[in-house]
Protein backbone atom coordinates (compact mmCIF):
# COMPACT_ATOMS: atom_id res chain seq x y z
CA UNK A 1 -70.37 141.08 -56.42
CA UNK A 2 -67.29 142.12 -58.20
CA UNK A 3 -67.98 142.72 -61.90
CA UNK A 4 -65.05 145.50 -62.76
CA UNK A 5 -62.36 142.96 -63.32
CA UNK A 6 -60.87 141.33 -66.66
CA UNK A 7 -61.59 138.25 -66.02
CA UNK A 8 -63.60 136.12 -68.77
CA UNK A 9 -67.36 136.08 -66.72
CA UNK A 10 -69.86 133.01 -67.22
CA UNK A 11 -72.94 134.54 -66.76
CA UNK A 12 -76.01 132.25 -65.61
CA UNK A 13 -79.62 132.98 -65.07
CA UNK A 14 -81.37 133.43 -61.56
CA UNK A 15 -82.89 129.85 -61.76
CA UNK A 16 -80.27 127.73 -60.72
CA UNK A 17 -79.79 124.03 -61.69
CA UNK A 18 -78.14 121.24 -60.56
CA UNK A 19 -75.89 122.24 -64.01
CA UNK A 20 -75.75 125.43 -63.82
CA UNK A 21 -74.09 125.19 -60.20
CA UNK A 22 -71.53 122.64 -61.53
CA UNK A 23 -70.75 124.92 -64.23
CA UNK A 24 -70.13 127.49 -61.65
CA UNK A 25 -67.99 125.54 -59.65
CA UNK A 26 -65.45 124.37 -62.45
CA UNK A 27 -65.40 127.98 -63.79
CA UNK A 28 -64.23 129.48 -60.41
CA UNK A 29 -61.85 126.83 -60.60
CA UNK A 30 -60.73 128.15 -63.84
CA UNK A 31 -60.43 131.58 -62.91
CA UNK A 32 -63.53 132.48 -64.68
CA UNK A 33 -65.74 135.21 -62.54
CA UNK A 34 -69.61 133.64 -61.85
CA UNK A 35 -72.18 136.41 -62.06
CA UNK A 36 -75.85 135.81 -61.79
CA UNK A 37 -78.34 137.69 -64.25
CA UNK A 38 -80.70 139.66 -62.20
CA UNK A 39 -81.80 142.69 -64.47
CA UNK A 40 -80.51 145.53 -67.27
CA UNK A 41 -77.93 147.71 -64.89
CA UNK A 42 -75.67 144.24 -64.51
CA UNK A 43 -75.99 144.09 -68.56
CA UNK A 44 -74.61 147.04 -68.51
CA UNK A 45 -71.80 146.09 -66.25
CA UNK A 46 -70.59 143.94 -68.00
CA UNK A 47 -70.60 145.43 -71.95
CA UNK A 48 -67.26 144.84 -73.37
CA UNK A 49 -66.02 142.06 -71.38
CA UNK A 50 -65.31 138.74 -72.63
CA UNK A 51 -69.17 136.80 -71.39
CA UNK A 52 -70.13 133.52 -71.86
CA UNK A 53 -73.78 132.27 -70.93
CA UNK A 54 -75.33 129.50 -69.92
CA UNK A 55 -79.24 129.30 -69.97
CA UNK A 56 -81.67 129.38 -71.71
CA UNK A 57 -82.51 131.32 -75.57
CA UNK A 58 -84.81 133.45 -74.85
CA UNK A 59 -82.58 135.35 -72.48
CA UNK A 60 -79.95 134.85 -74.89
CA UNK A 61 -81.85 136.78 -77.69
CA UNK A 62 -82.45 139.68 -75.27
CA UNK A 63 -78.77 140.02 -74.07
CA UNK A 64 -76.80 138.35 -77.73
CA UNK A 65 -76.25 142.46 -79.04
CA UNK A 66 -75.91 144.52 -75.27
CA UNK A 67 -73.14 141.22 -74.56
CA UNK A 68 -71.64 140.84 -78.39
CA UNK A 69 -72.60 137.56 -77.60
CA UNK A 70 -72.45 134.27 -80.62
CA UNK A 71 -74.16 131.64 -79.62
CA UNK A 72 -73.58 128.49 -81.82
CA UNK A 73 -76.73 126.21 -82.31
CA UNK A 74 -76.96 123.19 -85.08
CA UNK A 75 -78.84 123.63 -88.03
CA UNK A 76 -82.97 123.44 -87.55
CA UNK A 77 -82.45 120.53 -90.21
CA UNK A 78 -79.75 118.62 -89.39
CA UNK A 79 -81.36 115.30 -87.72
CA UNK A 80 -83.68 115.57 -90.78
CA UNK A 81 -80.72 115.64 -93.36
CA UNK A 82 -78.88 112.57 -91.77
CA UNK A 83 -78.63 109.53 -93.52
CA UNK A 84 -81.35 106.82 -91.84
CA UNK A 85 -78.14 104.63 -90.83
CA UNK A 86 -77.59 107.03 -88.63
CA UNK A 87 -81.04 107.94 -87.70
CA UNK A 88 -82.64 104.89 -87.96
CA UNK A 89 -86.13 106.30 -88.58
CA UNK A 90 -87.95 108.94 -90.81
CA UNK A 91 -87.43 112.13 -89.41
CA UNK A 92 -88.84 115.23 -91.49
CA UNK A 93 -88.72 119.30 -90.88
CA UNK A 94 -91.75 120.84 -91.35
CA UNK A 95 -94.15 123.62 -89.59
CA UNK A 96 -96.98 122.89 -87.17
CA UNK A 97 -99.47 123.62 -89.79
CA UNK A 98 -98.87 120.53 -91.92
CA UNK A 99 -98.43 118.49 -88.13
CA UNK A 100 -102.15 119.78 -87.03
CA UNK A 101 -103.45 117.14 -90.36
CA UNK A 102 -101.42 114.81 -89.24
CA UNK A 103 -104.11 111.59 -88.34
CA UNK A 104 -101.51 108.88 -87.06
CA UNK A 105 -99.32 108.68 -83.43
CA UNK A 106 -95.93 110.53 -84.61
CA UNK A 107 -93.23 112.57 -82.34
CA UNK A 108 -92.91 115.97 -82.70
CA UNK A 109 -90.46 118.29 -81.27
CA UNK A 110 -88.88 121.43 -81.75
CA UNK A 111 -85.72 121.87 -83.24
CA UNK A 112 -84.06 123.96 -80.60
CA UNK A 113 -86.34 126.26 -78.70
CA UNK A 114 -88.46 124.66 -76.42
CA UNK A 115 -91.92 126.27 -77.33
CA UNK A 116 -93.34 123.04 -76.28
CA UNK A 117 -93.23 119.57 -74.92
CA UNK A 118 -91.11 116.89 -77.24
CA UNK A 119 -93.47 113.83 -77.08
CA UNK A 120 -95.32 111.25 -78.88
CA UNK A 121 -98.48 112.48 -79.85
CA UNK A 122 -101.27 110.28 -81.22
CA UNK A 123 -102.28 112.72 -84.15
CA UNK A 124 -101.95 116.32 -85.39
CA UNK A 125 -104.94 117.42 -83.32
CA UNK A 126 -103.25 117.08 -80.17
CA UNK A 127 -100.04 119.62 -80.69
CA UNK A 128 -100.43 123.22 -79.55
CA UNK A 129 -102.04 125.78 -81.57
CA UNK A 130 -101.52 128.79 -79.24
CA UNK A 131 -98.68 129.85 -76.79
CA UNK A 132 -95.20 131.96 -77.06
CA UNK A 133 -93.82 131.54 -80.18
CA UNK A 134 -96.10 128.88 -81.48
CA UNK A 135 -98.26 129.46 -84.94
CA UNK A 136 -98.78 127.92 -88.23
CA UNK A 137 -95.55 128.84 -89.00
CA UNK A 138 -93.67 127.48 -86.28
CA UNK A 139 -90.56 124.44 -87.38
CA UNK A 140 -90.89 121.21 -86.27
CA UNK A 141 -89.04 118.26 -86.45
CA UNK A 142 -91.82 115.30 -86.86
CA UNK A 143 -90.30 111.41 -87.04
CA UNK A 144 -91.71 107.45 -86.54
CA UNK A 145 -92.81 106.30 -82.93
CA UNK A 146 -89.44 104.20 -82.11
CA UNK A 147 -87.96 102.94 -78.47
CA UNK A 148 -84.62 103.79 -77.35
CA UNK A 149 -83.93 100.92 -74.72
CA UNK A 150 -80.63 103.95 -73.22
CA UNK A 151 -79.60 106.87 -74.02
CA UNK A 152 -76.89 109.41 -74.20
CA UNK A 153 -75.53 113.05 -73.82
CA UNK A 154 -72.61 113.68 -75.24
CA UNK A 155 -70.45 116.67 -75.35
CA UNK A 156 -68.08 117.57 -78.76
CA UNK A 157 -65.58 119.68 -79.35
CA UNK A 158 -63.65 120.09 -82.86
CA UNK A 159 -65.37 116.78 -83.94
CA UNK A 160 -64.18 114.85 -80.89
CA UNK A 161 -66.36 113.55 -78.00
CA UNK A 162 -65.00 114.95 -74.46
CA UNK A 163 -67.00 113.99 -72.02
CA UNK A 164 -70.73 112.49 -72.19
CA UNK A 165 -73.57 110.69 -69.98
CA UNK A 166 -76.27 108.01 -69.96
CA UNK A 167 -79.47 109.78 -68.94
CA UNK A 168 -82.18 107.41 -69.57
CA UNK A 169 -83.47 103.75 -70.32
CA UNK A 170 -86.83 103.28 -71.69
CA UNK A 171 -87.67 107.28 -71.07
CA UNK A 172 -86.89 107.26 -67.76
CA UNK A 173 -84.15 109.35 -65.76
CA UNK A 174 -80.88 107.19 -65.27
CA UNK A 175 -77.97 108.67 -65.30
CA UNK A 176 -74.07 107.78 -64.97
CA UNK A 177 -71.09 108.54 -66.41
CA UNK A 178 -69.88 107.49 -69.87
CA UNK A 179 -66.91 106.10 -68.71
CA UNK A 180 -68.52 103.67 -66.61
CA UNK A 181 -71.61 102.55 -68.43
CA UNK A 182 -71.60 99.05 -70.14
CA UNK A 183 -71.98 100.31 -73.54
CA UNK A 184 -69.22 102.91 -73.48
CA UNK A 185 -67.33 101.66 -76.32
CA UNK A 186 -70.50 101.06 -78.60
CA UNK A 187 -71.35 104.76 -78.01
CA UNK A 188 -67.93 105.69 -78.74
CA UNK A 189 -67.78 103.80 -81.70
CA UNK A 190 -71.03 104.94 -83.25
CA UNK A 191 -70.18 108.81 -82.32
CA UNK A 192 -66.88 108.40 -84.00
CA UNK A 193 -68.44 106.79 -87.20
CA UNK A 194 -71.26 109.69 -87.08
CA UNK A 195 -68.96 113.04 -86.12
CA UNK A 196 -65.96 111.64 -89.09
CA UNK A 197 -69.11 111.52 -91.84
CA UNK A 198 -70.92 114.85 -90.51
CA UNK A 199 -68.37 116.75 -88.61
CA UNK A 200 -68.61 119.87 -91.08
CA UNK A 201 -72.51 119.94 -90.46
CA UNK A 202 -72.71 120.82 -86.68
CA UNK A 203 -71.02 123.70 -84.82
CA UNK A 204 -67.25 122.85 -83.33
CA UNK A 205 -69.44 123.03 -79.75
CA UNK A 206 -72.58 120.59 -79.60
CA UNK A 207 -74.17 118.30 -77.75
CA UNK A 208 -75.30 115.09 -79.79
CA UNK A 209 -77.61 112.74 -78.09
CA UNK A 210 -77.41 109.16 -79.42
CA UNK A 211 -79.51 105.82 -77.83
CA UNK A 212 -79.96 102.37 -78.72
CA UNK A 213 -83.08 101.75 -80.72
CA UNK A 214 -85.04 98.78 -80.32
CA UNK A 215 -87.59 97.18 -82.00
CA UNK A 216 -89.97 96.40 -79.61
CA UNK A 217 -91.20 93.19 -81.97
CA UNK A 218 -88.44 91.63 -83.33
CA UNK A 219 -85.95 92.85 -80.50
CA UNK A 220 -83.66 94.01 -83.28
CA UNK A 221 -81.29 96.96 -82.07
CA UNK A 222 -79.25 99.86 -83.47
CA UNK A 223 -77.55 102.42 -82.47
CA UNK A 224 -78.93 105.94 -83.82
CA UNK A 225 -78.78 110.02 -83.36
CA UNK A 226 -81.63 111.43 -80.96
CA UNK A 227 -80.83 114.88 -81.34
CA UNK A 228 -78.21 117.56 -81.49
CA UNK A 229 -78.56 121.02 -79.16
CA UNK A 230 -76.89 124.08 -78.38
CA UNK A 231 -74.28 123.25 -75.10
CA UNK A 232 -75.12 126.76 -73.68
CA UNK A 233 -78.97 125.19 -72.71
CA UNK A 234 -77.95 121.55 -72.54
CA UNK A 235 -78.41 119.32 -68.91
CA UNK A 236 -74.96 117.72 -68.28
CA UNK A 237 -76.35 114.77 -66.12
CA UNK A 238 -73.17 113.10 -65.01
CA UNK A 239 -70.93 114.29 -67.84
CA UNK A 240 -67.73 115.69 -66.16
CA UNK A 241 -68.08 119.71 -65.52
CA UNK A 242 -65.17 120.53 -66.48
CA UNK A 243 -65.44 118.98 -69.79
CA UNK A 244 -68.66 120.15 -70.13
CA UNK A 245 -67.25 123.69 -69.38
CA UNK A 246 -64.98 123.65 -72.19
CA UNK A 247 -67.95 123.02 -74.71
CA UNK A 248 -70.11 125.65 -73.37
CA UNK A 249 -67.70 128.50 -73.53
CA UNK A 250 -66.96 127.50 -77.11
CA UNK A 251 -70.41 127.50 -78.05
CA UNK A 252 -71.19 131.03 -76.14
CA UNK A 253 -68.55 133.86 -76.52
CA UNK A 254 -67.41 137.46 -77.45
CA UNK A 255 -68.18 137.36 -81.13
CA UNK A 256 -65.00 138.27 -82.41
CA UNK A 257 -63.67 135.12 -81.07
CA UNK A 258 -66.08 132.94 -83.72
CA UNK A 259 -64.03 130.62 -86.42
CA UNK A 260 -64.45 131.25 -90.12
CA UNK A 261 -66.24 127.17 -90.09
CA UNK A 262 -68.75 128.50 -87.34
CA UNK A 263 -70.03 131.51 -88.37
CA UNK A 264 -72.91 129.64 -90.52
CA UNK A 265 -74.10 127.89 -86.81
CA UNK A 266 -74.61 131.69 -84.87
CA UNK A 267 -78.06 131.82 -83.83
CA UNK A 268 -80.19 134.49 -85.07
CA UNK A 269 -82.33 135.78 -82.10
CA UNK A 270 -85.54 135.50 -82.14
């Protein structure tokens, strides 16, 4: 594989997936060269050319100083700091330590890394106390047991949505294009409300995930945020590639390229 050119590279890891390999195909389309991470001498291949990545962090941390890579991530405590109209539920930041006394069913999840499953767990007891990067110390986002009935992925750039995807109802994998789900405009609607209040506090490259909650009693819905994540490690169901391309190599690039408004989102490696 060619990697002495000038071309801009997006560089992806050895395990491929289904978004990985669309990625791929709508950079080639772009002119963008595809090289596949398999080990230090490539690294050094490709210091001092303009590298974007798609994976996951950990391999980000290793490569972010031999690549002069940014990588753009939200804040650990942004769902936590959002109004509950947006939210609709008590969501709070805090470290496993104070989850392990938790004693009633609550979801946990980590902010950003993926140390361990996101899930609803009937009390403290049952979260992890060992494992990579996992200790008293480690963040956690902990909110109230709610239903989403569908949710979304959606992809931002410079406070505007440019592509997104359903990819679930009731927890389960279902996936189709924004465009052509039912509830496009709703989702629309509520992203545009949520990005024109808290544009300044994410990245200009996310991915917000939004659903409709329902109350399983009353059958009362709203819409509300799931989460936000970094693009760079973010599945893009049946969000358009292209789209989706133009996200990720904002939110993963040559450093010097990194606006004055995004430097407080780079990602500190771990």
């Amino acid at each position: 594989m060619n990697t002495t050119d000038d071309r801009a590279v997006l560089l992806l890891p050895a395990q491929r997936s289904s978004t990985s390999l669309l990625l791929a195909e709508a950079a080639v389309r772009r002119g963008l060269e595809v090289v596949v991470l398999d080990g230090a001498a490539l690294l050094e291949s490709l210091a001092g050319r303009q590298v974007h990545w798609y994976g996951g962090p950990l391999a980000a941390d290793r490569m972010a100083g031999a690549l002069d890579l940014a990588l753009l991530e939200p804040a650990d405590d942004w769902l936590a700091g959002l109004p509950e109209e947006f939210t609709g539920r008590r969501i709070e930041l805090t470290t496993l330590s104070e989850a392990w006394a938790l004693r009633h069913p609550v979801f946990v999840k980590p902010p950003s890394d993926k140390q361990f499953p996101a899930a609803v767990y009937p009390d403290g007891s049952r979260l992890p106390r060992q494992g990579e990067r996992i200790g008293p110390d480690t963040a956690v986002l902990v909110s109230d047991v709610v239903t989403f009935a569908v949710e979304y992925r959606l992809f931002v750039l410079d406070g505007r949505v440019v592509t997104g995807s359903r990819y679930a109802r009731y927890g389960r994998l279902d996936t189709a294009p924004l465009d052509q789900d039912p509830n496009r405009e709703p989702v629309r609607a509520f992203a545009e409300r949520l990005l024109a209040a808290e544009r300044d506090s994410l990245p200009s490259a996310v991915s917000v995930d939004v659903g409709l909650l329902q109350d399983p009693d009353t059958g009362q819905e709203q819409w509300a945020v799931v989460e936000a994540n970094m693009p760079w490690f973010a599945h893009s169901y049946a969000a358009d590639p292209a789209a989706v391309l133009d996200v990720v190599l904002r939110a993963c690039g040559s450093r010097g390229a990194v606006a004055a408004r995004d430097r407080r989102f780079l990602r500190v490696p771990v």
